[in-house]
PDB file of N, CA and C in Angstrom:
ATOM      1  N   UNK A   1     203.710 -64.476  89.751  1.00  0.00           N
ATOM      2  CA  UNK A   1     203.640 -65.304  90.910  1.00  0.00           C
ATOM      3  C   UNK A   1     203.889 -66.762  90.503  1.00  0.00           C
ATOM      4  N   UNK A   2     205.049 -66.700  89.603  1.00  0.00           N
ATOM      5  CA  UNK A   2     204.883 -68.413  89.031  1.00  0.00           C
ATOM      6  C   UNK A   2     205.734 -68.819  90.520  1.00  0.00           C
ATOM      7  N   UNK A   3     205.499 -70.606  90.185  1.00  0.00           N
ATOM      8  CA  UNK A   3     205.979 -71.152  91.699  1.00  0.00           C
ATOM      9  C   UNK A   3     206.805 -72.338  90.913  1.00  0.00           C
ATOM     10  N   UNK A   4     208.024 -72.374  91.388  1.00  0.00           N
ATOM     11  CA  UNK A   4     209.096 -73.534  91.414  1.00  0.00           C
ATOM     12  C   UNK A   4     208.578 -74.892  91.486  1.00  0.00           C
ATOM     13  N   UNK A   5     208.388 -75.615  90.937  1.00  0.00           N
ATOM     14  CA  UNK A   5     208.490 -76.694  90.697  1.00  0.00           C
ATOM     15  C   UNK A   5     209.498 -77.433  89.922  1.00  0.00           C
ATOM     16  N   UNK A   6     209.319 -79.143  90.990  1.00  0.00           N
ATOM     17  CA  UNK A   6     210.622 -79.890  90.333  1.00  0.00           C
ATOM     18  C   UNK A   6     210.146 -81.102  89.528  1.00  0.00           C
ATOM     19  N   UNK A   7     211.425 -81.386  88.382  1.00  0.00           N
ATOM     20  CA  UNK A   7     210.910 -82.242  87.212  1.00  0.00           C
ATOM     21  C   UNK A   7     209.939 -83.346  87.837  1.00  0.00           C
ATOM     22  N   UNK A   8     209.372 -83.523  86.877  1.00  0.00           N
ATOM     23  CA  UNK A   8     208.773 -84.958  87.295  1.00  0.00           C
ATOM     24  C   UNK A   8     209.416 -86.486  87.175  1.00  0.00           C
ATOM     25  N   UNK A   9     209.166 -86.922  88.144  1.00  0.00           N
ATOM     26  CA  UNK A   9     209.545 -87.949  89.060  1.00  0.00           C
ATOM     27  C   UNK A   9     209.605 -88.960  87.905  1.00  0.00           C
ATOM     28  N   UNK A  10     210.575 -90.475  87.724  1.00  0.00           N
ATOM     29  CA  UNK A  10     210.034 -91.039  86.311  1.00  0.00           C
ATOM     30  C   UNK A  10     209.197 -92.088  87.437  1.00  0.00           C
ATOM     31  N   UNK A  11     207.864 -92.387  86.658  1.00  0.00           N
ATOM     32  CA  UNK A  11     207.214 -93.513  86.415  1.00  0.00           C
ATOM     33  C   UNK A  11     207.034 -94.491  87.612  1.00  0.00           C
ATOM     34  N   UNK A  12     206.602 -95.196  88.445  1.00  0.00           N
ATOM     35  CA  UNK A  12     206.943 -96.487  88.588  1.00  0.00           C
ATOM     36  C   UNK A  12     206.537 -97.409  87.927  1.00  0.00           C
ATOM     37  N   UNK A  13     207.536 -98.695  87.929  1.00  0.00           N
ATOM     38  CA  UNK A  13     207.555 -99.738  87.172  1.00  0.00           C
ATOM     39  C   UNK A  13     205.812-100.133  86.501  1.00  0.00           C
ATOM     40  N   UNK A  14     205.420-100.220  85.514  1.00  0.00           N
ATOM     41  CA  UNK A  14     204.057-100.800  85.218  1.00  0.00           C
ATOM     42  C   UNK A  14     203.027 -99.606  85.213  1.00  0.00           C
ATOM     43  N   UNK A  15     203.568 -98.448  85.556  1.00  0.00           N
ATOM     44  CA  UNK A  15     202.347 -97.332  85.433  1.00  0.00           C
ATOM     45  C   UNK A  15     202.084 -96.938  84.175  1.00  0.00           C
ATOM     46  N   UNK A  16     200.636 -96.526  84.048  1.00  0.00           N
ATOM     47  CA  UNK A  16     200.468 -95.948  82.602  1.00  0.00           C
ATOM     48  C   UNK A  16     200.924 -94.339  82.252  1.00  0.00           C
ATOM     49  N   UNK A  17     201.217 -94.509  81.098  1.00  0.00           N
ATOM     50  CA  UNK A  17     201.605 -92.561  80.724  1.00  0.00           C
ATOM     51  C   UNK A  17     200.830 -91.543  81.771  1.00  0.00           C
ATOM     52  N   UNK A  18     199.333 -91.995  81.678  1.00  0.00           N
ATOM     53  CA  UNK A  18     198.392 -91.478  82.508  1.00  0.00           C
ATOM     54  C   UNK A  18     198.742 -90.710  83.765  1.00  0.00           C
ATOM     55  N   UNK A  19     199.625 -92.026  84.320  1.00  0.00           N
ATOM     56  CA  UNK A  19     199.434 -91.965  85.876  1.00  0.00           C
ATOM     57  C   UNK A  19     200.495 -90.784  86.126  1.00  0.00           C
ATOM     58  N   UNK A  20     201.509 -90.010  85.324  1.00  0.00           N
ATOM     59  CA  UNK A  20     202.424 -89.439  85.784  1.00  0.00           C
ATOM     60  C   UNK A  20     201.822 -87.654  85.326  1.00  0.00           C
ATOM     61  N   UNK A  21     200.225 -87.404  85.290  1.00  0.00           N
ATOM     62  CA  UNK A  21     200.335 -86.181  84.844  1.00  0.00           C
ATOM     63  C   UNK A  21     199.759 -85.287  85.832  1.00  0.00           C
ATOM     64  N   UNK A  22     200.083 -84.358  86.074  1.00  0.00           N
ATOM     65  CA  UNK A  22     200.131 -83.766  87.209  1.00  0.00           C
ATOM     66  C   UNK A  22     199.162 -82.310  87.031  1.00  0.00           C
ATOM     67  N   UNK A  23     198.317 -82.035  88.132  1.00  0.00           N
ATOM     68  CA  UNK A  23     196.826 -81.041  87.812  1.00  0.00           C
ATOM     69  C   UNK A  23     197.244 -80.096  88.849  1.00  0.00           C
ATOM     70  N   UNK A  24     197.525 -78.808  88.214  1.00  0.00           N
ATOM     71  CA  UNK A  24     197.604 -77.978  89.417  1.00  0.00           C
ATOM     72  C   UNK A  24     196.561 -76.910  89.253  1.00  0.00           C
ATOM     73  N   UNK A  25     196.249 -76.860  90.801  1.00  0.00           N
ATOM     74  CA  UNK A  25     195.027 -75.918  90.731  1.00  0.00           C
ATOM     75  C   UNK A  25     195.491 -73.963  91.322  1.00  0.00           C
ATOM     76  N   UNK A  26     194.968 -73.181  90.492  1.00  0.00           N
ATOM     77  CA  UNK A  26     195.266 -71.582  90.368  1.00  0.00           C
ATOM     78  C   UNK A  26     193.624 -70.757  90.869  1.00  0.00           C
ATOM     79  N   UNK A  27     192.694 -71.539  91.820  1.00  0.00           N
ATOM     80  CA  UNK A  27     191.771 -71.332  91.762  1.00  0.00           C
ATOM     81  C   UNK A  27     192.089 -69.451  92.339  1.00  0.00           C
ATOM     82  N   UNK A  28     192.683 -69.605  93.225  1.00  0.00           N
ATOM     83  CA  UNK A  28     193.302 -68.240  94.180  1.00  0.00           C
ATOM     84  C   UNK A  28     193.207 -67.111  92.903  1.00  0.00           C
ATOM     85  N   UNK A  29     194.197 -67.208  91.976  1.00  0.00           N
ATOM     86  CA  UNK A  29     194.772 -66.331  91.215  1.00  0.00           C
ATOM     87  C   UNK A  29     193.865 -65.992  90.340  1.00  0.00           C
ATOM     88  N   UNK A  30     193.002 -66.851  89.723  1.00  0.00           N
ATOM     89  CA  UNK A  30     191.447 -66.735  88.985  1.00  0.00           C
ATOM     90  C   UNK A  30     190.517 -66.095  89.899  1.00  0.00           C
ATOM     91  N   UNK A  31     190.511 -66.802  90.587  1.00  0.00           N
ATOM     92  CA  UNK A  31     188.953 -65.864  91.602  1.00  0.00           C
ATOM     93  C   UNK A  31     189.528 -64.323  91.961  1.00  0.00           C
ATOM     94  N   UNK A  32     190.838 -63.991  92.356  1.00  0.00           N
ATOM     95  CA  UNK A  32     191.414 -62.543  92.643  1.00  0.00           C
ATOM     96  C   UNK A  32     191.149 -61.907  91.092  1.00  0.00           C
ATOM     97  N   UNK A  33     191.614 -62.171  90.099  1.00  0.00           N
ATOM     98  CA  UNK A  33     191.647 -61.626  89.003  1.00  0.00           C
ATOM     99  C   UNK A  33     189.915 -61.315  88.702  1.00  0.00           C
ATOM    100  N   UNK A  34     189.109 -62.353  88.915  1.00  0.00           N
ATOM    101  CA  UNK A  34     187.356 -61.760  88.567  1.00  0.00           C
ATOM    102  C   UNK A  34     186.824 -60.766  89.585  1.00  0.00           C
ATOM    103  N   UNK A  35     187.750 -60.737  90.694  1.00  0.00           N
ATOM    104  CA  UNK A  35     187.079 -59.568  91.865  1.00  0.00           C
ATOM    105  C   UNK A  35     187.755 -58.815  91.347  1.00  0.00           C
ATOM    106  N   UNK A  36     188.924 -58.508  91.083  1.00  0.00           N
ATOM    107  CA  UNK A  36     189.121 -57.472  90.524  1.00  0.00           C
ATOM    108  C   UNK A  36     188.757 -56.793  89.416  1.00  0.00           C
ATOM    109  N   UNK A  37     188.537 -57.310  88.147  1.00  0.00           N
ATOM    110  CA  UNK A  37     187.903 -56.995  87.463  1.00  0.00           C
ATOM    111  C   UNK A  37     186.480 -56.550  87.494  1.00  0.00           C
ATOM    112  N   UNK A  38     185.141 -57.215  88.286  1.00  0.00           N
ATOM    113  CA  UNK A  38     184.257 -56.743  88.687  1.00  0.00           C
ATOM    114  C   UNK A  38     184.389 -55.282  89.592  1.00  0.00           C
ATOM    115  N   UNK A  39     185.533 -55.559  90.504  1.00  0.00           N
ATOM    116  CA  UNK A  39     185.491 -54.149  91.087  1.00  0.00           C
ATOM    117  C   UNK A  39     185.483 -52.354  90.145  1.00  0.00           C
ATOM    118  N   UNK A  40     186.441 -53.302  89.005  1.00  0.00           N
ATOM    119  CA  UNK A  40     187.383 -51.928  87.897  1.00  0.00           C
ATOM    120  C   UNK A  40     185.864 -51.588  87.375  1.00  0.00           C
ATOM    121  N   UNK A  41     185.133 -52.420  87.389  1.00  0.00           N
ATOM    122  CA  UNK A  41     183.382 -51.913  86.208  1.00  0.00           C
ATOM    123  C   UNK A  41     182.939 -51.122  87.063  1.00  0.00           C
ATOM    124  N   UNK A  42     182.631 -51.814  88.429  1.00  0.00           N
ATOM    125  CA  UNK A  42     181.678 -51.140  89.113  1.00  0.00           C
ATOM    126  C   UNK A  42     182.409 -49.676  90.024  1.00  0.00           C
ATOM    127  N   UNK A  43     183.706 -49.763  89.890  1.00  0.00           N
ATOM    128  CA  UNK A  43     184.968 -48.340  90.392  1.00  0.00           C
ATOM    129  C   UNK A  43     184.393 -47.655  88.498  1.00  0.00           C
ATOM    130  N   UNK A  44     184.424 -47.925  87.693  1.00  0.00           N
ATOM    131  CA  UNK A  44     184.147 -47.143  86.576  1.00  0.00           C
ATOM    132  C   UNK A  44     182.620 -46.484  86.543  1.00  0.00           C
ATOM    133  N   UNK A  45     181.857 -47.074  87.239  1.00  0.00           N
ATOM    134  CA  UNK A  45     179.986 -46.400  87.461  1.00  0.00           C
ATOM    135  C   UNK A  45     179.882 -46.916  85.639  1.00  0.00           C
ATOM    136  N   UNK A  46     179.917 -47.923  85.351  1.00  0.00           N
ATOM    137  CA  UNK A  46     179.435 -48.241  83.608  1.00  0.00           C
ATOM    138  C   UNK A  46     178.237 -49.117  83.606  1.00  0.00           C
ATOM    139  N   UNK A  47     177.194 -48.534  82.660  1.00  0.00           N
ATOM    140  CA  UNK A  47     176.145 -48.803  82.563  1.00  0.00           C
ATOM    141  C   UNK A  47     176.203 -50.295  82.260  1.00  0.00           C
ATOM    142  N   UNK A  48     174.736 -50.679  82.619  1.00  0.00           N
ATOM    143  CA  UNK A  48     174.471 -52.128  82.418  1.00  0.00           C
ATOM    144  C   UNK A  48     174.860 -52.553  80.916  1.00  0.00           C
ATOM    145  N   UNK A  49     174.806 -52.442  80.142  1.00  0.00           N
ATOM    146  CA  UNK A  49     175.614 -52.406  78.478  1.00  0.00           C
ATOM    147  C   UNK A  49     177.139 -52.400  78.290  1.00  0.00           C
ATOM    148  N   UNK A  50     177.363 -51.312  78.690  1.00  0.00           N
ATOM    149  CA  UNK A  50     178.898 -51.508  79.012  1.00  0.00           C
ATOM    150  C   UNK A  50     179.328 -52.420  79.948  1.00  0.00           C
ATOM    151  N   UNK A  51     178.965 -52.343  81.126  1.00  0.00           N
ATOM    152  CA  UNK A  51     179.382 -53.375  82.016  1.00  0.00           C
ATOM    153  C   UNK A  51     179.494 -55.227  81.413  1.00  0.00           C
ATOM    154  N   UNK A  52     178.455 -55.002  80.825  1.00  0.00           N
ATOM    155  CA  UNK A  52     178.720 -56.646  80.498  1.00  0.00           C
ATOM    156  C   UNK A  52     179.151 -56.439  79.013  1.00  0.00           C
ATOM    157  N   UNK A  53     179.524 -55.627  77.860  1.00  0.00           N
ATOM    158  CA  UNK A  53     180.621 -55.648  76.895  1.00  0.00           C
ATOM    159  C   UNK A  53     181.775 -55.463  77.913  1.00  0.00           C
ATOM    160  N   UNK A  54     182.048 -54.786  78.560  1.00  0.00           N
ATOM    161  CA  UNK A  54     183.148 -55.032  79.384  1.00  0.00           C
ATOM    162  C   UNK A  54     183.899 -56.377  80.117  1.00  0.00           C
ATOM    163  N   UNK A  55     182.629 -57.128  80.174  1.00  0.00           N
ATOM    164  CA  UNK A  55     182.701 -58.738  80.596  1.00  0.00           C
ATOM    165  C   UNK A  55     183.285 -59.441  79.798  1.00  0.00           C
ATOM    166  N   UNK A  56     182.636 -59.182  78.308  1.00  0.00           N
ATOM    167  CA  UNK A  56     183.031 -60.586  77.816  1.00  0.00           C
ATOM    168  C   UNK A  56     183.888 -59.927  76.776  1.00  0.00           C
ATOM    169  N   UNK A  57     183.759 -58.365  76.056  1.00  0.00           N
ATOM    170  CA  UNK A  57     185.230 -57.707  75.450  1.00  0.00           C
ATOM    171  C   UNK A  57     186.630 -57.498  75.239  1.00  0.00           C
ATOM    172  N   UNK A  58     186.687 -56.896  76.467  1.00  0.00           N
ATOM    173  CA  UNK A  58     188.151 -56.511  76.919  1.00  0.00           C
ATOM    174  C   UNK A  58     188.567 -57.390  77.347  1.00  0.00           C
ATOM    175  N   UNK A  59     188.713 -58.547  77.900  1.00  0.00           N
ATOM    176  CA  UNK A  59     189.763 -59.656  77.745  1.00  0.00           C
ATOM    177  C   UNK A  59     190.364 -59.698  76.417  1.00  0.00           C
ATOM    178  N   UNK A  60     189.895 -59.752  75.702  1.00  0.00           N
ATOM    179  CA  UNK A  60     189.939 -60.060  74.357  1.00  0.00           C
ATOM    180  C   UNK A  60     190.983 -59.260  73.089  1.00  0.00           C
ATOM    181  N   UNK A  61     190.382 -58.126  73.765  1.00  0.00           N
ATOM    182  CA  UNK A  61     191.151 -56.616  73.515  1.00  0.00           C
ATOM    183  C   UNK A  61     192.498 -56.480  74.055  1.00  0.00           C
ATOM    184  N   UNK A  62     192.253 -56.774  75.373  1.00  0.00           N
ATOM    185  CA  UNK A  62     193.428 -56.568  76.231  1.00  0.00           C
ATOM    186  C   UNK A  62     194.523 -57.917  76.045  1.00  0.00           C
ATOM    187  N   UNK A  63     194.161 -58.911  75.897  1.00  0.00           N
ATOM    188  CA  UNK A  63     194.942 -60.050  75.366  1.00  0.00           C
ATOM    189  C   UNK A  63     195.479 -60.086  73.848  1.00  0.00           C
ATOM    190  N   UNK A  64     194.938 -59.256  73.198  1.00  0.00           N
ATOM    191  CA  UNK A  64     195.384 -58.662  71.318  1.00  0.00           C
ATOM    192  C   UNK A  64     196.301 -57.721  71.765  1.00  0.00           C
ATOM    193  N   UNK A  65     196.319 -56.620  72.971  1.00  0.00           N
ATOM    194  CA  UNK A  65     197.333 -56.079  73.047  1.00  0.00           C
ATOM    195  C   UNK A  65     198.392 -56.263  72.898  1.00  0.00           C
ATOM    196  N   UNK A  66     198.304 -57.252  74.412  1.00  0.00           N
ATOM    197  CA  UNK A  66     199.050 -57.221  74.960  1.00  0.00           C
ATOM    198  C   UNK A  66     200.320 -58.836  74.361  1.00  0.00           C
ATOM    199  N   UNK A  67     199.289 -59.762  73.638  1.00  0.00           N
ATOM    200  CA  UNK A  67     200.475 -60.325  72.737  1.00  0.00           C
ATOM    201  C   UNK A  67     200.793 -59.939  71.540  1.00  0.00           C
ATOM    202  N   UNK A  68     200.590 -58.750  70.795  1.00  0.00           N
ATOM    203  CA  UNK A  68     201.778 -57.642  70.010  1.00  0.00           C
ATOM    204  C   UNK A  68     202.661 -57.473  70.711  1.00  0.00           C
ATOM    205  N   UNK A  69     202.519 -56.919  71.718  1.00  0.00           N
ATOM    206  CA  UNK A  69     203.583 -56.232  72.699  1.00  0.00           C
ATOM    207  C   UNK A  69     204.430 -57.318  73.213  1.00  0.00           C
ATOM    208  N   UNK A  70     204.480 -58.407  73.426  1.00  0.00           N
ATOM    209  CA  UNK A  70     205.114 -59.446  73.782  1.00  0.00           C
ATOM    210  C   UNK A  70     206.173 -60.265  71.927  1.00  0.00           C
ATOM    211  N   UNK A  71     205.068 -60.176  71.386  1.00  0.00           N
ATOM    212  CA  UNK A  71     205.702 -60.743  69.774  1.00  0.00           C
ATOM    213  C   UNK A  71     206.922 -59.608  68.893  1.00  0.00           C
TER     214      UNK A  71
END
C-alpha cells in the first residue's frame, strides 16, 4: 500500500535544513496490523504463555525469515 509521493520542494530562502523534513503518519496500517495479529492468537485458542511469546517472538522470527528470503 505504498503511496506516491512527490520530491521535495527546495527550501525557502533562509530556512533551516530542519524546516524541509517531512513526518508521515501510518497510524492506520500499524493499528490494522496489531488487530490483526491479536485476532491470529486469540483465532489460534493459545494459552496465556504462548500468547504473549507470541507477542513479543514471532515478529522477530518472522522478520529473520522473511529478510533471507528477500537477501
Amino acid at each position: 500500500m505504498a503511496e506516491k509521493t512527490e520530491p521535495a520542494q527546495a527550501a525557502p530562502k533562509g530556512s533551516t535544513p530542519a524546516s524541509r523534513i517531512r513526518i508521515e503518519n501510518h497510524t492506520f496500517v500499524g493499528s490494522f496490523w496489531c488487530a490483526a495479529w491479536l485476532f491470529t492468537i486469540g483465532y489460534l485458542h493459545l494459552s496465556f504463555w504462548k500468547g504473549f511469546f507470541a507477542i513479543l517472538l514471532w515478529p522477530y522470527y518472522i522478520g529473520q525469515h522473511v529478510s533471507a528470503i528477500l537477501h
